[in-house]
PDB file of N, CA and C in Angstrom:
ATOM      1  N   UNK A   1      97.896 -97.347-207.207  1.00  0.00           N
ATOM      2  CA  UNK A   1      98.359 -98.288-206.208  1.00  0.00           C
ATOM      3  C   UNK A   1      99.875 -98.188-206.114  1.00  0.00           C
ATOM      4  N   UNK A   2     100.181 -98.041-204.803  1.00  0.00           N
ATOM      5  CA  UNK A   2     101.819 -98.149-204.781  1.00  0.00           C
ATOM      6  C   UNK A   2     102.897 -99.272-204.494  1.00  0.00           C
ATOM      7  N   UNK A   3     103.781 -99.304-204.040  1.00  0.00           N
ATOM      8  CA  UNK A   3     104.524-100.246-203.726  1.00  0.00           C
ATOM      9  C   UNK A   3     104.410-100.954-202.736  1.00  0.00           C
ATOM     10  N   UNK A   4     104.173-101.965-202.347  1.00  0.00           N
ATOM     11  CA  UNK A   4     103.919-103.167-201.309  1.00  0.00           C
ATOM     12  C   UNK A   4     105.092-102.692-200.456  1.00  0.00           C
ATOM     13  N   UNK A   5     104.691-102.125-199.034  1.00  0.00           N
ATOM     14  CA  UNK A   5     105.831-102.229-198.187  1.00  0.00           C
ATOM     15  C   UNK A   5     105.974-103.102-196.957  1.00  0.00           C
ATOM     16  N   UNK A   6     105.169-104.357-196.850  1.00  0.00           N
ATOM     17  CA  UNK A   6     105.278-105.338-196.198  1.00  0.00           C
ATOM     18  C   UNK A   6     105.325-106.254-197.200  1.00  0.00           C
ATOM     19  N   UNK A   7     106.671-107.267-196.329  1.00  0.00           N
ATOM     20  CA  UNK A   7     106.749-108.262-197.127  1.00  0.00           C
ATOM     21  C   UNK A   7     107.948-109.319-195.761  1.00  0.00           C
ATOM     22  N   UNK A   8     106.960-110.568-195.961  1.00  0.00           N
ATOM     23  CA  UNK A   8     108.163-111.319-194.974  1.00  0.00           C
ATOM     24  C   UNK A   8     107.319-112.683-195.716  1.00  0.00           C
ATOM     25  N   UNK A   9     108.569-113.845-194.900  1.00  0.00           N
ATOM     26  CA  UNK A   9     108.234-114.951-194.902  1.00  0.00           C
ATOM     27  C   UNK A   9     107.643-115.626-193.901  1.00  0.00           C
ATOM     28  N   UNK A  10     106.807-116.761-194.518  1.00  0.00           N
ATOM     29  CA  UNK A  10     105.900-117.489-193.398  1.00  0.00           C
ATOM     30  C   UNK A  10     106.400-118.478-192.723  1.00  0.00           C
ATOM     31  N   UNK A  11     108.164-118.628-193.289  1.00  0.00           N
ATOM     32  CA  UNK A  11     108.825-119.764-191.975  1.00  0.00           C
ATOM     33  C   UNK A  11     110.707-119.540-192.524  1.00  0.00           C
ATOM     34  N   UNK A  12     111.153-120.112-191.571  1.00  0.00           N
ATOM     35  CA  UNK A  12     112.551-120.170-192.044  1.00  0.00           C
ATOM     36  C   UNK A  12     112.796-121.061-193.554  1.00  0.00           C
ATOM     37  N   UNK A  13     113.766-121.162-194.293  1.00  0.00           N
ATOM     38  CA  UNK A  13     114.277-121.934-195.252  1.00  0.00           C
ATOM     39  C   UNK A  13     113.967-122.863-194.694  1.00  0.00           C
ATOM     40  N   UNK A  14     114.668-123.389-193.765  1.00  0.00           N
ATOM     41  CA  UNK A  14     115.351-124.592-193.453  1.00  0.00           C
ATOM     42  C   UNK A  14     113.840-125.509-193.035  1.00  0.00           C
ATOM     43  N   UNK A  15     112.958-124.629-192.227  1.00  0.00           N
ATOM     44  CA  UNK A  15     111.626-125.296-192.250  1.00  0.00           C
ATOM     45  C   UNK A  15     111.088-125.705-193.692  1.00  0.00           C
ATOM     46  N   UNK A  16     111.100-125.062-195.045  1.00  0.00           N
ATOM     47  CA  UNK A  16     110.773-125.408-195.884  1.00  0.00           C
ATOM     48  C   UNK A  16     111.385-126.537-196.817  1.00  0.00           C
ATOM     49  N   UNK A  17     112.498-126.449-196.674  1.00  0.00           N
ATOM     50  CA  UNK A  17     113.407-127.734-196.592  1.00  0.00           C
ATOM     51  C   UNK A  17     112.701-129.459-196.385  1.00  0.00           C
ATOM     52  N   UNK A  18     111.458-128.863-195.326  1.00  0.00           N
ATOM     53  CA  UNK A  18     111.616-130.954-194.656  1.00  0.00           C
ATOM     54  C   UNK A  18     110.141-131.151-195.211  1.00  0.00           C
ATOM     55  N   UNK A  19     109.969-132.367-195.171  1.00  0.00           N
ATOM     56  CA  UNK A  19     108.727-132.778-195.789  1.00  0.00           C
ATOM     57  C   UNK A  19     107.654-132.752-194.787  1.00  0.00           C
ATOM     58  N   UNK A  20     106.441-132.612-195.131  1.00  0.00           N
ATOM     59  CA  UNK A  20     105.233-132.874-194.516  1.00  0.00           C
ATOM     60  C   UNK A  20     105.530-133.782-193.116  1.00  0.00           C
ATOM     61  N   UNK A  21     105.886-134.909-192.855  1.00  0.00           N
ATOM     62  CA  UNK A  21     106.214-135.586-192.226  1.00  0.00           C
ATOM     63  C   UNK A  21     107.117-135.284-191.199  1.00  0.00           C
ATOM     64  N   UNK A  22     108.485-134.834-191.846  1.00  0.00           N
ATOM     65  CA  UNK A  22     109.097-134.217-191.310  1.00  0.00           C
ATOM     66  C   UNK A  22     109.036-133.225-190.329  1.00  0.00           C
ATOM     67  N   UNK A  23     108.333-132.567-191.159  1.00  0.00           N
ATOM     68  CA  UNK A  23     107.890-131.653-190.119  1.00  0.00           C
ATOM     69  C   UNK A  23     107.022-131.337-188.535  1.00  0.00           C
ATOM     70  N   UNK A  24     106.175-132.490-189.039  1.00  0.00           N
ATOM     71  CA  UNK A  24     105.355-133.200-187.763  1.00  0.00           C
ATOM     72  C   UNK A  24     106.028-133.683-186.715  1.00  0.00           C
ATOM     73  N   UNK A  25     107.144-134.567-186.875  1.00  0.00           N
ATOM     74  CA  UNK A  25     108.007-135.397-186.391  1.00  0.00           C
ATOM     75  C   UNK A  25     108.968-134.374-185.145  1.00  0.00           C
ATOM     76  N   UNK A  26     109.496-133.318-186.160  1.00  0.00           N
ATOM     77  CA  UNK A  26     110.448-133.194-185.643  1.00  0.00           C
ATOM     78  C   UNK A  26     110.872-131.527-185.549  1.00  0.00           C
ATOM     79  N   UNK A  27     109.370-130.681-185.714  1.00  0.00           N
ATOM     80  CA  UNK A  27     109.338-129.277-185.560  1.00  0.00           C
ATOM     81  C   UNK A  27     108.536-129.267-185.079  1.00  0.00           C
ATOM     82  N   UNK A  28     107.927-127.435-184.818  1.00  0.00           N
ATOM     83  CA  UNK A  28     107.163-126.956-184.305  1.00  0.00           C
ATOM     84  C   UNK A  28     107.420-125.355-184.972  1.00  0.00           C
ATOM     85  N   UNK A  29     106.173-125.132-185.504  1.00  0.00           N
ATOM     86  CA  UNK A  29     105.995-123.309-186.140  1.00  0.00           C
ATOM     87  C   UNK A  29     105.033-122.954-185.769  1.00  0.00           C
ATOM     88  N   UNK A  30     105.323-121.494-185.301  1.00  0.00           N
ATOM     89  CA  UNK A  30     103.756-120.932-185.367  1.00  0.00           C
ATOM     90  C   UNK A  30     104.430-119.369-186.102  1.00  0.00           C
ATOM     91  N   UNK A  31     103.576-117.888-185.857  1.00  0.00           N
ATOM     92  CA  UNK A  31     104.131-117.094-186.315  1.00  0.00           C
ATOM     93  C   UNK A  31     105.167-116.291-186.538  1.00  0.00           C
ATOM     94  N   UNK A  32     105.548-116.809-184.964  1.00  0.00           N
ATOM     95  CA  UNK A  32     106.800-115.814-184.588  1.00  0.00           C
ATOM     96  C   UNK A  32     107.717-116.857-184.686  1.00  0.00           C
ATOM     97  N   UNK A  33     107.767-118.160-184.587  1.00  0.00           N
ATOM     98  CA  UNK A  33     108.791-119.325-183.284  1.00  0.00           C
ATOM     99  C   UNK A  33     109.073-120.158-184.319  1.00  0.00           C
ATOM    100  N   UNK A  34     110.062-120.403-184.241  1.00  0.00           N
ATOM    101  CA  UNK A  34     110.481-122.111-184.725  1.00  0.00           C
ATOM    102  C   UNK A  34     111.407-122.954-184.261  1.00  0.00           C
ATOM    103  N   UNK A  35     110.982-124.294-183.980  1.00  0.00           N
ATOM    104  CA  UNK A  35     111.798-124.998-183.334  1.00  0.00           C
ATOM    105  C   UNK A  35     112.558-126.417-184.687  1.00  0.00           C
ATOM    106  N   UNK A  36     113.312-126.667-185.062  1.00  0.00           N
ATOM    107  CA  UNK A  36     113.620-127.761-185.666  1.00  0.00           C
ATOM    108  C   UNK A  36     114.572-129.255-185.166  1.00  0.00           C
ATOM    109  N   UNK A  37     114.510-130.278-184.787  1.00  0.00           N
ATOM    110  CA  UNK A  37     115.255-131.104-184.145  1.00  0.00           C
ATOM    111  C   UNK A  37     115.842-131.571-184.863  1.00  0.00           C
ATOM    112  N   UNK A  38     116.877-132.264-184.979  1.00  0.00           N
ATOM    113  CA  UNK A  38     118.191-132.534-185.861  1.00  0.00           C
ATOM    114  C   UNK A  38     118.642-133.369-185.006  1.00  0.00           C
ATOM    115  N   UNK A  39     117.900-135.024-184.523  1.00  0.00           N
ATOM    116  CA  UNK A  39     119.140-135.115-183.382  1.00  0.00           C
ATOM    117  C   UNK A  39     119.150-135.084-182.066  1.00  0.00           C
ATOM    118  N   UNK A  40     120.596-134.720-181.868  1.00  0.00           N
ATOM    119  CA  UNK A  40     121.003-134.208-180.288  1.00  0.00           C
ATOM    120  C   UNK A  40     120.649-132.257-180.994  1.00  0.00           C
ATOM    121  N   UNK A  41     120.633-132.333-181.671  1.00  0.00           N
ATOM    122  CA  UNK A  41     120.725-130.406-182.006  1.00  0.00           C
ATOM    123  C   UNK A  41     119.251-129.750-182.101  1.00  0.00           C
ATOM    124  N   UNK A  42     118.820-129.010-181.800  1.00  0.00           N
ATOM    125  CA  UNK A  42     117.659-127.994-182.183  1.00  0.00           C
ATOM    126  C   UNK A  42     118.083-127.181-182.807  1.00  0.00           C
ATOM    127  N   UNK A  43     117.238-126.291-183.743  1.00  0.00           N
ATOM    128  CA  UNK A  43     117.775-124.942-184.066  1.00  0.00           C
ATOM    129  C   UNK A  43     116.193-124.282-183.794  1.00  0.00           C
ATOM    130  N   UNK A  44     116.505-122.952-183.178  1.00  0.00           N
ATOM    131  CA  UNK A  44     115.812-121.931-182.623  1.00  0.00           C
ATOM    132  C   UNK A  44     115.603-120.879-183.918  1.00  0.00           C
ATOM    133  N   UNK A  45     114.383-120.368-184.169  1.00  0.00           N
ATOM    134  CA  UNK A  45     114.489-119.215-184.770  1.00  0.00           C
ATOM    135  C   UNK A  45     113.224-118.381-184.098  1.00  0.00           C
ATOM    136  N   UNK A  46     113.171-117.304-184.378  1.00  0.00           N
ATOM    137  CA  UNK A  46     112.448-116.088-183.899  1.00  0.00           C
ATOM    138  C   UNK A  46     112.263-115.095-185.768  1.00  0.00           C
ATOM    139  N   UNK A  47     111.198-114.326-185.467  1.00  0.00           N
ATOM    140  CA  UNK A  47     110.879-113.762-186.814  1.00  0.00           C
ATOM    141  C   UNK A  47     110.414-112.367-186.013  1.00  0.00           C
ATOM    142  N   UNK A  48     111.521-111.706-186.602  1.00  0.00           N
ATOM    143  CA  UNK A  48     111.115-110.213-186.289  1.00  0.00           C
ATOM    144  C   UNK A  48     110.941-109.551-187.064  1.00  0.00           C
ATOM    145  N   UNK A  49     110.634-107.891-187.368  1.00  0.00           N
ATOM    146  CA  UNK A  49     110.224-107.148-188.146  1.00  0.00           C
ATOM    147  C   UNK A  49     111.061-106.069-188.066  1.00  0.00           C
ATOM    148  N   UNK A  50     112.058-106.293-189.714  1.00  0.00           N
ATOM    149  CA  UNK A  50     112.632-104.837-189.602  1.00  0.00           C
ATOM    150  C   UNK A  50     112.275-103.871-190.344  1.00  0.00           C
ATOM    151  N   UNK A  51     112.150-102.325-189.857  1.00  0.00           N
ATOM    152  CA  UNK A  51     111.115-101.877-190.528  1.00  0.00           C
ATOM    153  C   UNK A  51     112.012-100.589-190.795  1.00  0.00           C
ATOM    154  N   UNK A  52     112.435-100.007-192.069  1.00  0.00           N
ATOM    155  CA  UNK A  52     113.069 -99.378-192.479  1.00  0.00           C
ATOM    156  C   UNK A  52     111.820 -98.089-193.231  1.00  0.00           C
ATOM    157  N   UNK A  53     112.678 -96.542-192.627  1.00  0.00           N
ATOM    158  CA  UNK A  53     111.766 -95.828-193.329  1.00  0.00           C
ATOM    159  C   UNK A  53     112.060 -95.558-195.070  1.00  0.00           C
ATOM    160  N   UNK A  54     110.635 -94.918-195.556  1.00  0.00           N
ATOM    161  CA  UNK A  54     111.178 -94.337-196.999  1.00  0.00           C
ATOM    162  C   UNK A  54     111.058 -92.667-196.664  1.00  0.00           C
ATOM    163  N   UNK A  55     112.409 -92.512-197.690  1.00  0.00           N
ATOM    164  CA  UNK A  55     112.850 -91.178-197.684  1.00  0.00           C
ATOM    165  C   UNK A  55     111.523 -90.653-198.126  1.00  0.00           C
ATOM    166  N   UNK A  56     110.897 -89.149-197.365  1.00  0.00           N
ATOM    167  CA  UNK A  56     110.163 -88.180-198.426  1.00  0.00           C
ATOM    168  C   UNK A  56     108.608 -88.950-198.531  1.00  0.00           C
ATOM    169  N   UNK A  57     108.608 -89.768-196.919  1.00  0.00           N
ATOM    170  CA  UNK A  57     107.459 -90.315-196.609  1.00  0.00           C
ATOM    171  C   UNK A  57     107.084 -90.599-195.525  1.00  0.00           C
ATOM    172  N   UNK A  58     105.912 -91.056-195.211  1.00  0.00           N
ATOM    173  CA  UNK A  58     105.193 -91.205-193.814  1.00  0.00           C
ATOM    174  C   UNK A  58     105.395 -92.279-193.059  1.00  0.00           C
ATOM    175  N   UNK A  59     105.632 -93.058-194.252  1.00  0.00           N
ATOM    176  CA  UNK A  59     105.690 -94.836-194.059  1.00  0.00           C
ATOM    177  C   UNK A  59     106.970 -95.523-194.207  1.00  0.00           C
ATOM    178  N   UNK A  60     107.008 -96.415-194.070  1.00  0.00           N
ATOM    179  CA  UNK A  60     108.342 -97.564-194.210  1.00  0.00           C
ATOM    180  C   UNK A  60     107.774 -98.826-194.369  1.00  0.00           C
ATOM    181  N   UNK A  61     108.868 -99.279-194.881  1.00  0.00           N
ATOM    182  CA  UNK A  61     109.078-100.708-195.580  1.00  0.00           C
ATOM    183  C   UNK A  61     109.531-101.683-194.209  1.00  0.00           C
ATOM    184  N   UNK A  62     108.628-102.342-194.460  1.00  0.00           N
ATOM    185  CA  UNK A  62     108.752-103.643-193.448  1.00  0.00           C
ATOM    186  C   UNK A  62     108.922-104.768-193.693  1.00  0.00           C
ATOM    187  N   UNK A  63     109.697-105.213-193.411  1.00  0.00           N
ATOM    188  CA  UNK A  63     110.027-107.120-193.863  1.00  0.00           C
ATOM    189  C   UNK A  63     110.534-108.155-192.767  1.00  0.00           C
ATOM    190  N   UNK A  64     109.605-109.009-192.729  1.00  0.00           N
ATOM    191  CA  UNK A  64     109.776-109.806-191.371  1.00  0.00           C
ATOM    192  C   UNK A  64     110.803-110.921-192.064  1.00  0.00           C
ATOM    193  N   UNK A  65     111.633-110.698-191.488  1.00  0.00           N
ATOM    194  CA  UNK A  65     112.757-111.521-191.023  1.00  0.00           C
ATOM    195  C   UNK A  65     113.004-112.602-189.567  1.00  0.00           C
ATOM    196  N   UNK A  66     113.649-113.720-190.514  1.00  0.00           N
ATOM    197  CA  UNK A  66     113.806-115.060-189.386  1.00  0.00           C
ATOM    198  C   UNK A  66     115.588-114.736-188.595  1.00  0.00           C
ATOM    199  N   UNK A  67     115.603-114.947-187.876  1.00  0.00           N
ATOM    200  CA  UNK A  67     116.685-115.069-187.475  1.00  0.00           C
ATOM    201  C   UNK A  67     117.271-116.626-186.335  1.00  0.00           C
ATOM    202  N   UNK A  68     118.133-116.934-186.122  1.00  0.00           N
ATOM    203  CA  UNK A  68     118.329-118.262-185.700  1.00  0.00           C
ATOM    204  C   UNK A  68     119.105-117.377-184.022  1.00  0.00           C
ATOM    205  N   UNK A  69     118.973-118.163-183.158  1.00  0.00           N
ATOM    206  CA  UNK A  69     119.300-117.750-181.482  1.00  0.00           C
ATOM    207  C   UNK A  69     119.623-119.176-181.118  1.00  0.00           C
ATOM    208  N   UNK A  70     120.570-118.803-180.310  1.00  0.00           N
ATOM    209  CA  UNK A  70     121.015-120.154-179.724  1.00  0.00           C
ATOM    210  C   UNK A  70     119.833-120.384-178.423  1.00  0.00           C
ATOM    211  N   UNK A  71     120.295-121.552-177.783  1.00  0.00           N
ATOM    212  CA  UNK A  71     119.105-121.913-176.695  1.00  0.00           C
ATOM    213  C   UNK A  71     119.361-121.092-175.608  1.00  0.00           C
ATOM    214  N   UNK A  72     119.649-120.630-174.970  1.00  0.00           N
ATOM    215  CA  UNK A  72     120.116-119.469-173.725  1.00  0.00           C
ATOM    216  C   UNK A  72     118.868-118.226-174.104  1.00  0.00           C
ATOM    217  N   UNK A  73     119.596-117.825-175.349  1.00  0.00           N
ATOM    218  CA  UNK A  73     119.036-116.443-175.948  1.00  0.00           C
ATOM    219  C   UNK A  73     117.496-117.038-176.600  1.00  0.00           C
ATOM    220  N   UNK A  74     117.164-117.755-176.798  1.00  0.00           N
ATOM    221  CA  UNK A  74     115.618-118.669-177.266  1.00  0.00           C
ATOM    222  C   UNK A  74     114.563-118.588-176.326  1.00  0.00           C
ATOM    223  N   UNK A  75     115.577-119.375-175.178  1.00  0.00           N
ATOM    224  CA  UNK A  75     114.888-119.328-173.676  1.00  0.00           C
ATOM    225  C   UNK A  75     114.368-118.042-173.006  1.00  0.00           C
ATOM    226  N   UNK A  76     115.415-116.856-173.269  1.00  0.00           N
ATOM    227  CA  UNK A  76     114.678-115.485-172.674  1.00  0.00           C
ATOM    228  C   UNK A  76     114.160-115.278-172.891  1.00  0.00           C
ATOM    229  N   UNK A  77     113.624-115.315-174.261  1.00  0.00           N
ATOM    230  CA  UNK A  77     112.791-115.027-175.292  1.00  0.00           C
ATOM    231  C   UNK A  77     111.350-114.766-175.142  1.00  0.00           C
ATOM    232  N   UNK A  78     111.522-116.289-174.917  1.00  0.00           N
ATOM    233  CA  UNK A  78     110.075-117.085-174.788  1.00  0.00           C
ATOM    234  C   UNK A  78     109.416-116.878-173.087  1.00  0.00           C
ATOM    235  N   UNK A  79     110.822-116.512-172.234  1.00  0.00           N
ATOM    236  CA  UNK A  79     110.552-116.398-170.293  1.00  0.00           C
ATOM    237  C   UNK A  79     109.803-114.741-170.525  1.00  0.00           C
ATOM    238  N   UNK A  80     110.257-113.669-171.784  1.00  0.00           N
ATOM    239  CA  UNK A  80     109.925-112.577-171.414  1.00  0.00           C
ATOM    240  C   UNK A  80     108.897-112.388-172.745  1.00  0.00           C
ATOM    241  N   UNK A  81     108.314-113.024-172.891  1.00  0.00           N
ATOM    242  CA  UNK A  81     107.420-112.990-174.539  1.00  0.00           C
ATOM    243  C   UNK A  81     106.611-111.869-174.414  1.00  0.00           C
ATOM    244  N   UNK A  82     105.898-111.537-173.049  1.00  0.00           N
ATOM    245  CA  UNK A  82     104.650-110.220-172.903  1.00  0.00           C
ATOM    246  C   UNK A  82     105.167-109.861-171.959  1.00  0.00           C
ATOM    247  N   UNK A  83     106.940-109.618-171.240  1.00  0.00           N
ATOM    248  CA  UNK A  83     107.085-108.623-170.984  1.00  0.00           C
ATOM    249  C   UNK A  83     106.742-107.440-171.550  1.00  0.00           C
ATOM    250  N   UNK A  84     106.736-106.306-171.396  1.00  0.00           N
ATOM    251  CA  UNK A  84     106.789-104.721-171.870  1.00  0.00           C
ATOM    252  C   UNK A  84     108.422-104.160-171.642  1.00  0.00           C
ATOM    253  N   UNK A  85     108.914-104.971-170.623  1.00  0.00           N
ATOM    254  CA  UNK A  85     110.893-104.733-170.760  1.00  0.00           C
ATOM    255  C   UNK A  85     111.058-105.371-171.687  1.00  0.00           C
ATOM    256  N   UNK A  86     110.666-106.265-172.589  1.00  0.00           N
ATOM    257  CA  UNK A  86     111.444-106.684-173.385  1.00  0.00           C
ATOM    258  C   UNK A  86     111.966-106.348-174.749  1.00  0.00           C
ATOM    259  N   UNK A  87     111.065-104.819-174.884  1.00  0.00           N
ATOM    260  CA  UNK A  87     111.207-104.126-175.905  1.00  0.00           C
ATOM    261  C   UNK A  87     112.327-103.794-175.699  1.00  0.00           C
ATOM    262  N   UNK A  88     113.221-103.369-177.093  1.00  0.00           N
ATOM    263  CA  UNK A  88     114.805-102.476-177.018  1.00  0.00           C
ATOM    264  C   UNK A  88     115.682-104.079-176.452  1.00  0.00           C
ATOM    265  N   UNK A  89     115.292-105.058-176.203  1.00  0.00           N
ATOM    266  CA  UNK A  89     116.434-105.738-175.936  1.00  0.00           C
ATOM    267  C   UNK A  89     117.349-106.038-176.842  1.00  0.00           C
ATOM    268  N   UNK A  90     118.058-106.469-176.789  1.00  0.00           N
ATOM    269  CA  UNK A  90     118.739-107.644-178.749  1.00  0.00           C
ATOM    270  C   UNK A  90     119.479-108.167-178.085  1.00  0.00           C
ATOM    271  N   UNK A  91     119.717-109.361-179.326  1.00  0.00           N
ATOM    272  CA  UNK A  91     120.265-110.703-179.052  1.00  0.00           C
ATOM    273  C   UNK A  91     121.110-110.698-180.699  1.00  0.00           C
ATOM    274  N   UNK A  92     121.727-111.487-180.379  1.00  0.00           N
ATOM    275  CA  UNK A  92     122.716-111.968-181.528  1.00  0.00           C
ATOM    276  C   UNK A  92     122.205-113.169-182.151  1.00  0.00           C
ATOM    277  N   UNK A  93     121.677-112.694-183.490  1.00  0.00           N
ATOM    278  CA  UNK A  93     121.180-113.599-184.697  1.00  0.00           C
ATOM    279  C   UNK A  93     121.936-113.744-185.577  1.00  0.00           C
TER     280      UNK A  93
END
């Protein structure tokens, strides 16, 4: 058996941070998305997959990563979710 080359998390920190309650109240997660309210503030995150090859192999190492987007860049996001343009885009996380 070899080395596990997927590996991510199932929510941001900051989601893990709030309590049961909390969370009901004043988020929203699913696999990809997270929304957290704070307030007058939200924070946006998105969970992508960066997938790095291994040298002197077929495969690569993948690790899904959260990243935080402001609301502008959140909003496209979500307007182009099953585009097929929306591949190759980036945004600043």
């Amino acid at each position: 058996m070899g080395l596990p080359l997927d590996l991510a998390c199932d929510a941001p920190i900051y989601w893990e941070w709030l309590s049961a309650e909390e969370r009901d109240e004043q988020g929203r997660l699913n696999e990809d998305l997270c929304e957290i309210r704070h307030g007058e503030q939200t924070d946006r995150f998105v969970r992508g997959v960066l997938e790095l090859p291994v040298r002197g192999s077929e495969d690569a190492f993948r690790y899904g990563v959260w990243t935080s987007l402001g609301e502008e860049s959140f909003s496209e996001v979500l307007a182009l979710w099953d585009d097929p343009r929306q591949d190759g885009r980036e945004y600043f996380g």
